[in-house]
N, C-alpha and C. Protein backbone atom coordinates (compact mmCIF):
# COMPACT_ATOMS: atom_id res chain seq x y z
N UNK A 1 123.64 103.19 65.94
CA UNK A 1 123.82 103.97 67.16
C UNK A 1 122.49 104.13 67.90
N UNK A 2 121.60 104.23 67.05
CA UNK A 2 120.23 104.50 67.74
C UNK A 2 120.01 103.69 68.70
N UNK A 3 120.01 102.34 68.15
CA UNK A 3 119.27 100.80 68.18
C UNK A 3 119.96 100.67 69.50
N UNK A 4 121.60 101.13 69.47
CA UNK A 4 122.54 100.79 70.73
C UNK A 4 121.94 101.38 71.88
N UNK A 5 121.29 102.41 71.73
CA UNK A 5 120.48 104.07 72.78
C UNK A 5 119.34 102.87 72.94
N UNK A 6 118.44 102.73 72.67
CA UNK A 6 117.15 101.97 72.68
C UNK A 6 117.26 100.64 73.21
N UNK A 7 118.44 100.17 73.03
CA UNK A 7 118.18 98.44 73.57
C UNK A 7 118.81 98.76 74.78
N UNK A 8 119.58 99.81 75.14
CA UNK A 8 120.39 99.79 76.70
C UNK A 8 119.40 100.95 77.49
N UNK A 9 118.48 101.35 76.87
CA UNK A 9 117.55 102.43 77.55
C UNK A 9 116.29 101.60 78.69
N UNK A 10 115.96 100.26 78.16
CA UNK A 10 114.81 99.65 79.04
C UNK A 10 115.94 99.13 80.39
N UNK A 11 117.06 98.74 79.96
CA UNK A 11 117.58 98.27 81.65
C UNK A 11 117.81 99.43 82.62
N UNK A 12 118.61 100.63 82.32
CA UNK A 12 118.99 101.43 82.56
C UNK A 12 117.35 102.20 83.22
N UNK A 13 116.68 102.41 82.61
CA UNK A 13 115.42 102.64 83.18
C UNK A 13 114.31 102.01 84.09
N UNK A 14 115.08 100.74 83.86
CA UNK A 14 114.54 99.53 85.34
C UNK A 14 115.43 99.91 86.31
N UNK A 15 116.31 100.02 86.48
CA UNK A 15 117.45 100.16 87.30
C UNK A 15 116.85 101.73 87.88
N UNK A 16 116.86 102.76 86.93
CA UNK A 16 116.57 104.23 88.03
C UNK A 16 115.27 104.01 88.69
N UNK A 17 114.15 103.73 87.53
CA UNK A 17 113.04 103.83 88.47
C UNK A 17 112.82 102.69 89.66
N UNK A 18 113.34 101.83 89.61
CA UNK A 18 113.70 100.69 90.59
C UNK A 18 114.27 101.27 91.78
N UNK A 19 115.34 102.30 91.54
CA UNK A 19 115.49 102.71 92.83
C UNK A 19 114.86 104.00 93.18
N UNK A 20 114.56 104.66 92.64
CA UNK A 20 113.57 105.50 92.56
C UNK A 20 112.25 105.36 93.43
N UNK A 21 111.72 103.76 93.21
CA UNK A 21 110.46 103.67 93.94
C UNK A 21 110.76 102.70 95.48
N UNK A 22 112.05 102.37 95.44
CA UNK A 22 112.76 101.76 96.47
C UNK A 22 112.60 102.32 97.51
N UNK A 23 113.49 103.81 97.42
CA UNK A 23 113.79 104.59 98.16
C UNK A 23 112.15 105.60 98.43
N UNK A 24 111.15 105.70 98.06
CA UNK A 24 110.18 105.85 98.06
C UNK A 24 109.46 104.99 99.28
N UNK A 25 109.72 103.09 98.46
CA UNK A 25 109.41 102.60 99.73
C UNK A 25 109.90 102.40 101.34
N UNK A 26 111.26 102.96 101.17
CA UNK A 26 111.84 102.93 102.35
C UNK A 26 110.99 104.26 103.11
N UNK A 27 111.45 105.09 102.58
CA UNK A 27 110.47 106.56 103.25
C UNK A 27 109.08 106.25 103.53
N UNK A 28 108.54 105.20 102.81
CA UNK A 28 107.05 104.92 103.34
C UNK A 28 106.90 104.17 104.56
N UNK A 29 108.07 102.89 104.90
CA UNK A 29 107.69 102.50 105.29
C UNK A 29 108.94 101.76 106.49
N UNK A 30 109.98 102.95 106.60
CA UNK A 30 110.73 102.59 107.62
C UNK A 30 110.24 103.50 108.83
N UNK A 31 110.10 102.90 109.63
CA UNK A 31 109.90 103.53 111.16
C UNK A 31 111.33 104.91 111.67
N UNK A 32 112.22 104.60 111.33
CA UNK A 32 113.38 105.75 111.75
C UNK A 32 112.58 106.95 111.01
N UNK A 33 112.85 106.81 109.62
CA UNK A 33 112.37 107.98 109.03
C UNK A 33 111.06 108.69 109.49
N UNK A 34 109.85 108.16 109.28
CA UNK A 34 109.14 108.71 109.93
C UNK A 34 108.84 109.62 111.38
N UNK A 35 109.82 108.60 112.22
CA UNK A 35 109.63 108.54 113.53
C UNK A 35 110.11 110.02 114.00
N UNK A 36 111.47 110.22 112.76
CA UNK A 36 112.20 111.62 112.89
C UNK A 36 111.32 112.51 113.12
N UNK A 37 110.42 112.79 112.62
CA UNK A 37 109.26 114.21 112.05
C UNK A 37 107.95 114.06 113.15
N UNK A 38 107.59 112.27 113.39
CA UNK A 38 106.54 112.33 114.23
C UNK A 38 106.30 113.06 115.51
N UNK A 39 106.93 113.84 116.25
CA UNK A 39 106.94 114.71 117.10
C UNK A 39 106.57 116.19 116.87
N UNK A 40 107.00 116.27 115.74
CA UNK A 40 107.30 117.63 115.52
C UNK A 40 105.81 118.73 115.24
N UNK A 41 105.53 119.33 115.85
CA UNK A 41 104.93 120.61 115.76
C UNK A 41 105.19 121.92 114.61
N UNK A 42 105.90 121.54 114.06
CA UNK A 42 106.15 122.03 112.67
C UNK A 42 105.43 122.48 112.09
N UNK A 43 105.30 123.83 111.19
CA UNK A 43 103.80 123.60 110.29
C UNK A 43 105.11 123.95 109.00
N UNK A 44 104.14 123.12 108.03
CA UNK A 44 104.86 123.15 106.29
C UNK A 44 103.51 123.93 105.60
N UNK A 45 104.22 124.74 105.27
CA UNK A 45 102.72 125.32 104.16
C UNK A 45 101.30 124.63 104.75
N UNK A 46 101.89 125.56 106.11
CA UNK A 46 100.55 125.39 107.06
C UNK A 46 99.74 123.96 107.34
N UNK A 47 100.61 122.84 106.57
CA UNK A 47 99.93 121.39 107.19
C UNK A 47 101.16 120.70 108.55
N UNK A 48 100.95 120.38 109.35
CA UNK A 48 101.89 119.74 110.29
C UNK A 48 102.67 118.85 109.55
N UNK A 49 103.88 119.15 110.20
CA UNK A 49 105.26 117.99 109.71
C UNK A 49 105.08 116.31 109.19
N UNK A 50 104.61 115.67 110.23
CA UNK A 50 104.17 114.49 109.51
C UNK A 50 103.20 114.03 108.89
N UNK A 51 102.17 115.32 108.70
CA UNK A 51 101.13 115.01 107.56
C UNK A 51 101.18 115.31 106.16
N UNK A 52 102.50 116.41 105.93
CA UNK A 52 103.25 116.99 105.34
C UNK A 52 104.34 115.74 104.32
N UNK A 53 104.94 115.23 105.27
CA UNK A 53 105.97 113.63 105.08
C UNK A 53 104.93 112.56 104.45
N UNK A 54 103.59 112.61 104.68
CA UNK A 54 102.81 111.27 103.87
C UNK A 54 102.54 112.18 102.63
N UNK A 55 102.16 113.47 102.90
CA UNK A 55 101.02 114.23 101.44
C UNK A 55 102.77 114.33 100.25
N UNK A 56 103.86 114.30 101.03
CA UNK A 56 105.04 114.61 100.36
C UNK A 56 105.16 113.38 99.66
N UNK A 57 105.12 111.85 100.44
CA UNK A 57 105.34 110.56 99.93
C UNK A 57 104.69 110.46 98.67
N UNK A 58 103.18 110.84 99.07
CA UNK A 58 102.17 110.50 97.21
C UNK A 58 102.49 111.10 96.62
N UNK A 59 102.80 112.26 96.96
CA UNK A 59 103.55 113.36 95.77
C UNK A 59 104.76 112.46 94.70
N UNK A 60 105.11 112.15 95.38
CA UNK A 60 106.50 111.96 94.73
C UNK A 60 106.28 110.51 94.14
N UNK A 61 105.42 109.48 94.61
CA UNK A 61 104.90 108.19 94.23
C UNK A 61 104.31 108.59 92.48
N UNK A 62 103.37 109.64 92.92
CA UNK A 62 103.02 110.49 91.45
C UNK A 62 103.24 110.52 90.61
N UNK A 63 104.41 111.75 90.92
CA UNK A 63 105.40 111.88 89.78
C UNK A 63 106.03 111.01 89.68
N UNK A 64 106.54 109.86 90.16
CA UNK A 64 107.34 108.63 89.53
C UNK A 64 106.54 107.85 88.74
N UNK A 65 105.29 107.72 88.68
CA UNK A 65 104.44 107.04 87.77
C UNK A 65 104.06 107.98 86.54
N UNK A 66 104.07 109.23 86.61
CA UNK A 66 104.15 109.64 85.15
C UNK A 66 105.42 109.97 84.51
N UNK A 67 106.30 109.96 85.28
CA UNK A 67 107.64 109.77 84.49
C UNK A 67 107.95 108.70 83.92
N UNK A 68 107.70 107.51 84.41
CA UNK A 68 107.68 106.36 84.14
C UNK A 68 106.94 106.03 82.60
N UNK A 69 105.41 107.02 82.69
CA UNK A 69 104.81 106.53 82.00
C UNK A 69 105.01 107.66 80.91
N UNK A 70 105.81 108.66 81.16
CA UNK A 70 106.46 109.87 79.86
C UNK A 70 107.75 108.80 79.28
N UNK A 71 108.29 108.15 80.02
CA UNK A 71 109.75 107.22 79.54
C UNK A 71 109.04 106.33 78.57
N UNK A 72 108.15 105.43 79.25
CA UNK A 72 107.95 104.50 78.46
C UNK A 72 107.25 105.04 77.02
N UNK A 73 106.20 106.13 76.97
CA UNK A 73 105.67 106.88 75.33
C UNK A 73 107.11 107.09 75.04
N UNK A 74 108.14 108.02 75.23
CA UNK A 74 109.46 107.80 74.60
C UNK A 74 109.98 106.69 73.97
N UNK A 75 109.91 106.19 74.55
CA UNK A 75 110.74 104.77 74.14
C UNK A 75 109.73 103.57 72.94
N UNK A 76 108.66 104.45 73.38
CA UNK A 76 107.74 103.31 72.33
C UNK A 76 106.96 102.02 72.91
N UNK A 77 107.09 102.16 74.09
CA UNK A 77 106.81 100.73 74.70
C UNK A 77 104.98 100.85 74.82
N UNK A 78 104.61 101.98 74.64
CA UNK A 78 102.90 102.18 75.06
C UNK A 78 102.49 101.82 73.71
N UNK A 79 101.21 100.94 74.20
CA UNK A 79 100.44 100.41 72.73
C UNK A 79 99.30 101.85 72.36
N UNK A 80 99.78 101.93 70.92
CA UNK A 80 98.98 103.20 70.71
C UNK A 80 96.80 102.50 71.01
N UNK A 81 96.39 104.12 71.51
CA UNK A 81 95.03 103.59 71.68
C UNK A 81 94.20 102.91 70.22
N UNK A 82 93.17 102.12 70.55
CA UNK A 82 92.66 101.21 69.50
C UNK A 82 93.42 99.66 69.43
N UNK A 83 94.83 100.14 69.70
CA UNK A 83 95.49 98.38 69.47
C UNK A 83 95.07 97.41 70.28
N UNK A 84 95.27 95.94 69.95
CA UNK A 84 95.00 95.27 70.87
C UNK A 84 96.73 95.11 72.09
N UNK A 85 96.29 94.86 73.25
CA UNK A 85 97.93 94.57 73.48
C UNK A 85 98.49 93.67 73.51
């Protein structure tokens, strides 16, 4: 049962964080989205709206890379330090 959890855990985890950083890149780098907020006079915790939408983008780029990299120590895939890889 384990082995069944573990061998279907690396696709399943290509697949979320895949779209995960997809949809990341769409927000980075589609013109609609942005374009929505670029007007706006807004203040977010006192930074303007679309400076707010990029400091929000790395944010979240972030945390998808240490989740990524908390999944993969789970799963075993990180070479412990000292090994060769």
């Amino acid at each position: 049962m384990a082995e069944s959890i573990q061998s279907s855990m690396p696709n399943s985890k290509k697949i979320v964080f895949g779209i995960y950083f997809f949809l990341l890149l769409l927000m980075a780098l589609c013109p609609p989205f942005y374009l929505g907020v670029s007007g706006s006079k807004q203040l977010v915790l006192g930074v303007p709206l679309p400076i707010f939408y990029w400091i929000a983008n790395a944010v979240l780029v972030g945390l998808g890379i240490w989740a990524l990299y908390v999944a993969e120590g789970v799963s075993g895939e990180l070479a412990n330090e000292g090994e060769p890889t």
